[in-house]
Protein backbone atom coordinates (compact mmCIF):
# COMPACT_ATOMS: atom_id res chain seq x y z
CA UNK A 1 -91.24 -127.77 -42.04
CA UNK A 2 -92.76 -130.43 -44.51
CA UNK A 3 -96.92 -130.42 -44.01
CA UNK A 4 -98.73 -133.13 -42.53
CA UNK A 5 -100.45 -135.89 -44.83
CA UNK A 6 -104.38 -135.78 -44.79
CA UNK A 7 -104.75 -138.50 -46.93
CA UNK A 8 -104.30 -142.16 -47.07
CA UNK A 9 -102.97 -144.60 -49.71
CA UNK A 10 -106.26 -146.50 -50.63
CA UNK A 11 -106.33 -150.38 -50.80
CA UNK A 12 -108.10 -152.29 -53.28
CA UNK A 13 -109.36 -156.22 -52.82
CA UNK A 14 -109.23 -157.75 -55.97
CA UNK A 15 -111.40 -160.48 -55.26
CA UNK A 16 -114.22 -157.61 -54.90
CA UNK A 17 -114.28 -156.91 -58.71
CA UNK A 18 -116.33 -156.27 -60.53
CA UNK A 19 -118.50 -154.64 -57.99
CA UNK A 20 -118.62 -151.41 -59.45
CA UNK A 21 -118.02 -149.65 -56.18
CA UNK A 22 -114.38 -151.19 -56.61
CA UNK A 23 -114.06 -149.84 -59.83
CA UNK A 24 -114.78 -146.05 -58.82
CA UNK A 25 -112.12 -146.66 -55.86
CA UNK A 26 -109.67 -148.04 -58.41
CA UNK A 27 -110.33 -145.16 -60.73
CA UNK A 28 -110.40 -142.55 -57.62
CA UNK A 29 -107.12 -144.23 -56.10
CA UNK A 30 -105.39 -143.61 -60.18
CA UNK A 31 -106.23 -140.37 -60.46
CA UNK A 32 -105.90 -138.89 -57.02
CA UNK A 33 -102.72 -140.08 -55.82
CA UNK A 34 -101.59 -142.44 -59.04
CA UNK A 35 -100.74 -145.54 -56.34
CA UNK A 36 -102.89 -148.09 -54.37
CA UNK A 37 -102.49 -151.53 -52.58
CA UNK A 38 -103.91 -154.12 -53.35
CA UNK A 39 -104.82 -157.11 -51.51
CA UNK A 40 -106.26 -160.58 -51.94
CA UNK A 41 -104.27 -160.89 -55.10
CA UNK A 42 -103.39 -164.48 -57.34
CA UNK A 43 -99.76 -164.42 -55.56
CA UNK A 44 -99.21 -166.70 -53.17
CA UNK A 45 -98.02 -165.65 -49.52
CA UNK A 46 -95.70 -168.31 -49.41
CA UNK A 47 -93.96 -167.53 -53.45
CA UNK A 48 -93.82 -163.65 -51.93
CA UNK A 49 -91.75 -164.96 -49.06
CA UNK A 50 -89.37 -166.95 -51.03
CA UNK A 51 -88.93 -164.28 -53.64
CA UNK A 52 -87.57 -161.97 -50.93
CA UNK A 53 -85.15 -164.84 -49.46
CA UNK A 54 -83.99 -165.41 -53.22
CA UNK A 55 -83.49 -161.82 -53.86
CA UNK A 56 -82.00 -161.10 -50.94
CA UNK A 57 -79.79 -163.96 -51.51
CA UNK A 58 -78.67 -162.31 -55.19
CA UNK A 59 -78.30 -158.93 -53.62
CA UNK A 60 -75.85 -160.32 -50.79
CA UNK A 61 -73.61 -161.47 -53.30
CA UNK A 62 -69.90 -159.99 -53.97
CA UNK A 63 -69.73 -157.11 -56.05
CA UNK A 64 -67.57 -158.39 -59.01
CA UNK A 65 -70.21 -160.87 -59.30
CA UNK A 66 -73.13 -158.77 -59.21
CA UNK A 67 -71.39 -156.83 -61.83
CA UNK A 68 -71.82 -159.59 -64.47
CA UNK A 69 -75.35 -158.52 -64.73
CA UNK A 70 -75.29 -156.08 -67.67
CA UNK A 71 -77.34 -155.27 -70.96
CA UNK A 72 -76.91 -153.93 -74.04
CA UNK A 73 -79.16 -150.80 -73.31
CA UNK A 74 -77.13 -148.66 -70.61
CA UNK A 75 -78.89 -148.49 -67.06
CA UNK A 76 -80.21 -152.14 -67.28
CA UNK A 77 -78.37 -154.23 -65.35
CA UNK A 78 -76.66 -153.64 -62.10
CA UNK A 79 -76.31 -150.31 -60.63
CA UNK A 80 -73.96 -149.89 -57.18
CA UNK A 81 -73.63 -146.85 -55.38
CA UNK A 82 -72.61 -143.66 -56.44
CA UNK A 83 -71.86 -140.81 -54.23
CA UNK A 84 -75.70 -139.15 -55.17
CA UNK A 85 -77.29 -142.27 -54.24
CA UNK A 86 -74.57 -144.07 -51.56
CA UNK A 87 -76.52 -146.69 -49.83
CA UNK A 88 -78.53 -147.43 -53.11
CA UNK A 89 -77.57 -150.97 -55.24
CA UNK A 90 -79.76 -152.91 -57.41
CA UNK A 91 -79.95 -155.59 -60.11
CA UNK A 92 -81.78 -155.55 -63.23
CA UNK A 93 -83.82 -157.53 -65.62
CA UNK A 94 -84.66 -156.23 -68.59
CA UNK A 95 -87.94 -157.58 -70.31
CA UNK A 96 -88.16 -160.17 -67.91
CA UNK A 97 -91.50 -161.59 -68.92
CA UNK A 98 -88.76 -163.20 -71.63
CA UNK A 99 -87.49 -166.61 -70.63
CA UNK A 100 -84.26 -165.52 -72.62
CA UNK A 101 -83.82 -162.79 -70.52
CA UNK A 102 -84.21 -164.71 -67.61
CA UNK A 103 -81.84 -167.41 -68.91
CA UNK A 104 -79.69 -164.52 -69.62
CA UNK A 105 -79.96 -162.83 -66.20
CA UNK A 106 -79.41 -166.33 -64.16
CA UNK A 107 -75.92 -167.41 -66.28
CA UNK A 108 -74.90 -163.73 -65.28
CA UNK A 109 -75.29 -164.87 -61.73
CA UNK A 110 -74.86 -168.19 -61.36
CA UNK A 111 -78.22 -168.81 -60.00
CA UNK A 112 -78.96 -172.07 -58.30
CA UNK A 113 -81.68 -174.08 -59.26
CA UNK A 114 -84.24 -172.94 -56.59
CA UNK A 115 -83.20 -169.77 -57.32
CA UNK A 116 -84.43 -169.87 -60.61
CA UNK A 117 -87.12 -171.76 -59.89
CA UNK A 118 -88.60 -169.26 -57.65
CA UNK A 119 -87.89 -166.37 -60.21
CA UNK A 120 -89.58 -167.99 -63.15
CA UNK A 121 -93.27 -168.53 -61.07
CA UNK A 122 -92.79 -165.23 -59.33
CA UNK A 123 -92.14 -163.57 -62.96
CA UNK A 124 -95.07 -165.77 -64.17
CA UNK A 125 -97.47 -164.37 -61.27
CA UNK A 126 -96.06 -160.64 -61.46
CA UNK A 127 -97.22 -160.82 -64.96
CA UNK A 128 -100.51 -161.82 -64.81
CA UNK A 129 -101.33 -159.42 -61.61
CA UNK A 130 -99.67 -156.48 -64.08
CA UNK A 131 -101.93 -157.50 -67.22
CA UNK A 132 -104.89 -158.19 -64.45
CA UNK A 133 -104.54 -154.26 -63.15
CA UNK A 134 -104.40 -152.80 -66.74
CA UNK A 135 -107.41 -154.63 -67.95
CA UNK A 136 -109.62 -153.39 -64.55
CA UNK A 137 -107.76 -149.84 -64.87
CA UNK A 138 -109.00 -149.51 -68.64
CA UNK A 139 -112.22 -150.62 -67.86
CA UNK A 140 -112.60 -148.36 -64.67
CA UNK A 141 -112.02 -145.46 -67.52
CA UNK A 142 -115.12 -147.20 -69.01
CA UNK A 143 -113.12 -148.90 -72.43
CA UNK A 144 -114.44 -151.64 -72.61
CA UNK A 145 -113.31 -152.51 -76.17
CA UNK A 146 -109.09 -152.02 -75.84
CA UNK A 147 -107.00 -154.75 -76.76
CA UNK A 148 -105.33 -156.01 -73.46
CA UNK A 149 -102.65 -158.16 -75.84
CA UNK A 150 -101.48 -154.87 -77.05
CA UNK A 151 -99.83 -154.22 -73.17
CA UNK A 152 -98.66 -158.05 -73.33
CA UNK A 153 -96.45 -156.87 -75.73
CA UNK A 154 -94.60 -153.81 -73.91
CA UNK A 155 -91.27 -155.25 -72.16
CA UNK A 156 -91.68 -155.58 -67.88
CA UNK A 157 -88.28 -154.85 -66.09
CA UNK A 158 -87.58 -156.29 -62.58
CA UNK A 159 -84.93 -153.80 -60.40
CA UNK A 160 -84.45 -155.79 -56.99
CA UNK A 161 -83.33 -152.88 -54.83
CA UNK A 162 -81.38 -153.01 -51.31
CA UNK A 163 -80.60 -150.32 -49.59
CA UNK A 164 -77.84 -150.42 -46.89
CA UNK A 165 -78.48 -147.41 -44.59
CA UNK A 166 -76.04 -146.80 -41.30
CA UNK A 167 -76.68 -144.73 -38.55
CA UNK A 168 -74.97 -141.56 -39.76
CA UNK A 169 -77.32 -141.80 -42.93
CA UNK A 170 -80.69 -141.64 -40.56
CA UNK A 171 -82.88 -138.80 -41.97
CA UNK A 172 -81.24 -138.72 -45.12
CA UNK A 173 -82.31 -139.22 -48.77
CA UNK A 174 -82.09 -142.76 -50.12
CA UNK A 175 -83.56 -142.10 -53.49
CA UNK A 176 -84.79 -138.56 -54.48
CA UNK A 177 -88.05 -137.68 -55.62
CA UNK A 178 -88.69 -138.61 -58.51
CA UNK A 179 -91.71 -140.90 -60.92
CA UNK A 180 -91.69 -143.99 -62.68
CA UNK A 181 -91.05 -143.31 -66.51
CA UNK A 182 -93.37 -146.04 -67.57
CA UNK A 183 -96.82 -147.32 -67.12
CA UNK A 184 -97.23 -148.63 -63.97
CA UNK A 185 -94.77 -150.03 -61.16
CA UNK A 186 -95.98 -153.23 -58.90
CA UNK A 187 -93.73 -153.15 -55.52
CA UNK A 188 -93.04 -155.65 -53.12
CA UNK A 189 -91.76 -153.71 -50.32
CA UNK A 190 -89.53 -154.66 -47.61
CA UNK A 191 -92.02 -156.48 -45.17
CA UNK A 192 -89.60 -154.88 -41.27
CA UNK A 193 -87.90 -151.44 -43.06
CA UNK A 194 -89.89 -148.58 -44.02
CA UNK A 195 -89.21 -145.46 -46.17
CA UNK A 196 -90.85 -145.03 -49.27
CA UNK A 197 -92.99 -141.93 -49.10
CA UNK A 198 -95.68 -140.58 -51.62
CA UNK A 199 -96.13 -137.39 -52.40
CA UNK A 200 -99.81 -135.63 -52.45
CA UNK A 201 -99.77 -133.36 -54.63
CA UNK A 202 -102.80 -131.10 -53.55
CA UNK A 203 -101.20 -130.52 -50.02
CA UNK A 204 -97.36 -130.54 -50.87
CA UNK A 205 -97.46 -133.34 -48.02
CA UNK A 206 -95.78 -136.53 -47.91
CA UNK A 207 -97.81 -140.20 -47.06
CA UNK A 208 -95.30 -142.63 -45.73
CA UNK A 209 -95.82 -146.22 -47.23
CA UNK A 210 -95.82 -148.62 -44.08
CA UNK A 211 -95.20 -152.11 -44.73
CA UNK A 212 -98.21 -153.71 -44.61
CA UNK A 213 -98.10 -158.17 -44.80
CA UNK A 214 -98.91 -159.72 -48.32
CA UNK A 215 -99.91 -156.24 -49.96
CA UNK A 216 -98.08 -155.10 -52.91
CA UNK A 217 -98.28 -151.15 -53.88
CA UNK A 218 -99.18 -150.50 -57.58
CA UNK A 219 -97.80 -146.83 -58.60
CA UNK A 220 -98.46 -145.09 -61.63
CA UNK A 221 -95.91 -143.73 -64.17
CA UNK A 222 -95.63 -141.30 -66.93
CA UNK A 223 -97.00 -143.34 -69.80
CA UNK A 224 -100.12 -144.25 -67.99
CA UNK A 225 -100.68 -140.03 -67.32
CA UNK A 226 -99.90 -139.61 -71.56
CA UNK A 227 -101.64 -142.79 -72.34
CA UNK A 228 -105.18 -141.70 -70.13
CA UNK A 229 -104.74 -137.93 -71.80
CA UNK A 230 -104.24 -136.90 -68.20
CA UNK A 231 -106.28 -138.06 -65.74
CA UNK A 232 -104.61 -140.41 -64.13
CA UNK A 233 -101.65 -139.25 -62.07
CA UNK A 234 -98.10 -140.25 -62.21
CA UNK A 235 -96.84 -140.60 -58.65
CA UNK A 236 -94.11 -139.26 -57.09
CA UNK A 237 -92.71 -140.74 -54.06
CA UNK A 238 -89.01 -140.85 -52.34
CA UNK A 239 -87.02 -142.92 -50.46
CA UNK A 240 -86.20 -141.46 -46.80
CA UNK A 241 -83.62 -143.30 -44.26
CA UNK A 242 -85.84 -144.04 -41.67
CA UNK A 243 -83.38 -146.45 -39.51
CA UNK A 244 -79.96 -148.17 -39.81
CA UNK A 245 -81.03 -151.48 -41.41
CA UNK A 246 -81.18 -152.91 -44.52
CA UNK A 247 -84.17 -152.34 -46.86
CA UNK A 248 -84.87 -154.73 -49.67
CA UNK A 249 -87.76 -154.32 -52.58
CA UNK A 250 -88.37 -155.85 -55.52
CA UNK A 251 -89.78 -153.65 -58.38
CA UNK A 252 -91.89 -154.69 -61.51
CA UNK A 253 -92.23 -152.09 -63.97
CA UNK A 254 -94.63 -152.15 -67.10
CA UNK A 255 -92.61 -149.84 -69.30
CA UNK A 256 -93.76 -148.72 -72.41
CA UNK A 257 -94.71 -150.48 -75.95
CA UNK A 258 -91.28 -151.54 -78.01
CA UNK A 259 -92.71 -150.52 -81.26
CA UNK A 260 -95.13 -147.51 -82.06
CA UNK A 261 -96.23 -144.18 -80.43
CA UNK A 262 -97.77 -144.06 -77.22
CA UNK A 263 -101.05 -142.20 -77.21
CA UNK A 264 -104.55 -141.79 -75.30
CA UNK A 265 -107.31 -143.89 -77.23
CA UNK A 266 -110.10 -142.29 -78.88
CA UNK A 267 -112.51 -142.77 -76.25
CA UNK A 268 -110.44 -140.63 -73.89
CA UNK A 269 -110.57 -137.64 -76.49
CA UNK A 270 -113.42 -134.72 -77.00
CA UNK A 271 -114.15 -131.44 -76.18
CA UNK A 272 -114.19 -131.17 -72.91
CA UNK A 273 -110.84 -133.97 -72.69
CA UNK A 274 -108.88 -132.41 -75.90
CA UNK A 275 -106.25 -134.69 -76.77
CA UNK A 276 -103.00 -133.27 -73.78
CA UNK A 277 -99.94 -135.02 -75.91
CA UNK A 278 -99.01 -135.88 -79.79
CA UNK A 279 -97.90 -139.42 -79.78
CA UNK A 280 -94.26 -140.38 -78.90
CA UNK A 281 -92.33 -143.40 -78.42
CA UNK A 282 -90.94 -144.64 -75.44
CA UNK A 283 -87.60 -145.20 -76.31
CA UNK A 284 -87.71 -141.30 -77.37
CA UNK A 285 -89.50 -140.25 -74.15
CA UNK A 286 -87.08 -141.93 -71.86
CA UNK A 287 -84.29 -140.60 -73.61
CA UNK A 288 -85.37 -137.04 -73.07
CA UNK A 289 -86.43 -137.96 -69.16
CA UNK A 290 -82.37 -139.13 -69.07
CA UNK A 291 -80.73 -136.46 -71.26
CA UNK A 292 -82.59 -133.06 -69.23
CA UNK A 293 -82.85 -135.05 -65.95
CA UNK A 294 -86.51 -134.83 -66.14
CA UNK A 295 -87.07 -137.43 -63.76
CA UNK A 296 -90.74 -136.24 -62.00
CA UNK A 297 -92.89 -136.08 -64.69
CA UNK A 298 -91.86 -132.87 -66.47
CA UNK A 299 -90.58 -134.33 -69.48
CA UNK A 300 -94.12 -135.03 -70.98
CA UNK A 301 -94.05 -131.24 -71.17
CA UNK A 302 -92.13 -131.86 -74.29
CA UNK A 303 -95.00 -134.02 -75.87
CA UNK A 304 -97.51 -131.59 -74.56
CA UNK A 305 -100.00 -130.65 -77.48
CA UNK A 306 -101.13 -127.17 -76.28
């Protein structure tokens, strides 16, 4: 019998920064659980709203044509079920901050004008709420002097994800447990279905992740636990069939940079903090995450300096 969750998935108003109490919650929120929600952020309710219609939209569309959307780096583009993940599909867009890949992604698809209307301001909002959070998280650490272009650089993935669960799959697994590889993931859940669940670590107990209207949940990944020499935590969280419904979500993940070793700034390193991992690449990192099926955070035991 799984324990019962004492905690609670904090939720941070950006509009209150920079009150410094906001920044100890932010930090507290990173390195307790490694997820938050925020609230009162640049999106607008409305472009949330039609993102989901135009998602949803994509998702409903025949198979042979969701197929189309594919990339040169394997595990990209569209995934459809497989009999370890049956009521799991999604489409992908690889560095989607790129208005080639975008291009790319809506010739794959056929998209409709609106359709890519609404996708290029949502990707142009997603962004700046993703460089926003980094900036605020490094400062919350108290670096004040890191180069926030330097993330501008590292390559954002979209995954719109639809689950189709049926009544025989009720109490089943959608997704296993597993974390994010890269820095940090910004969800826009499914607004009726719920599911996702959050593991707390401390307990062994699991935090379900009700909707919750014009939030979006910010979880961190692997990178950010290498790139903070370990303090802030990498979450891991599930997907549970919690009715027969369909759920939709549309994921933005910072991955890591495309060039260059990944590695916790000086500030983050003395005696007390010894540096945790040598430097690695992503590209290498995610490679041995794929090739051991390390997929909840026990491949940075490779990079692990001790």
């Amino acid at each position: 019998m799984e324990k019962k969750a004492t905690k609670s998935i904090s939720v941070i108003d950006m509009k209150e920064f920079p009150n410094p109490d906001q920044y100890k919650k932010l930090r507290e929120a990173c390195e307790d659980l490694g997820c938050f929600r925020i609230i009162n952020h640049s999106i607008p309710l409305t472009l949330l709203s039609e993102m989901k219609k135009v998602v949803r939209s994509l998702l409903d569309l025949p198979t042979e044509i969701k197929k189309h959307n594919t990339h040169v780096i394997a595990d990209r583009g569209y995934r459809g079920s497989i009999p370890s993940l049956p009521f799991y599909e999604s489409l992908g867009i690889y560095d989607m901050a790129s208005s080639e890949a975008l291009q790319t992604f809506f010739e794959q698809l056929d998209a409709i004008p609106h359709q890519r209307e609404i996708i290029e301001k949502y990707s142009k909002a997603i962004v700046e709420v993703a460089m926003d959070l980094v900036k605020k998280m490094s400062e919350s650490l108290g670096l004040t002097k890191i180069d926030n272009d330097l993330f501008k650089e590292w390559p954002i993935q979209y995954r719109f994800i639809k689950y189709s669960f049926t009544p025989e799959s009720v109490g089943t697994t959608g997704v296993v447990l597993h974390s994010d590889s890269g820095f940090l993931t910004i969800l826009q859940d499914d607004e009726n279905v719920s599911g996702l669940e959050v593991l707390d670590e401390s307990s062994g107990s699991f935090l379900p992740v009700n909707p919750l209207a014009g939030a979006l949940l910010v979880n961190l990944g692997d990178i950010a636990t290498a790139w903070s020499n370990g303090r802030f935590c990498n979450m891991k969280h599930r997907v549970i069939c919690k009715e027969a419904n369909t759920r939709v979500s549309i994921g933005t993940f910072l991955l890591g940079p495309r060039e260059g070793t990944i590695e916790a700034p000086a500030e983050l390193v003395d005696s007390e903090h010894p540096r945790r991992y040598v430097p690695f690449t992503y590209e290498d990192f995610f490679n041995v995450r794929l090739s051991k099926d390390l997929r909840s955070g026990e491949a940075l035991q490779v990079y692990s300096s001790h």
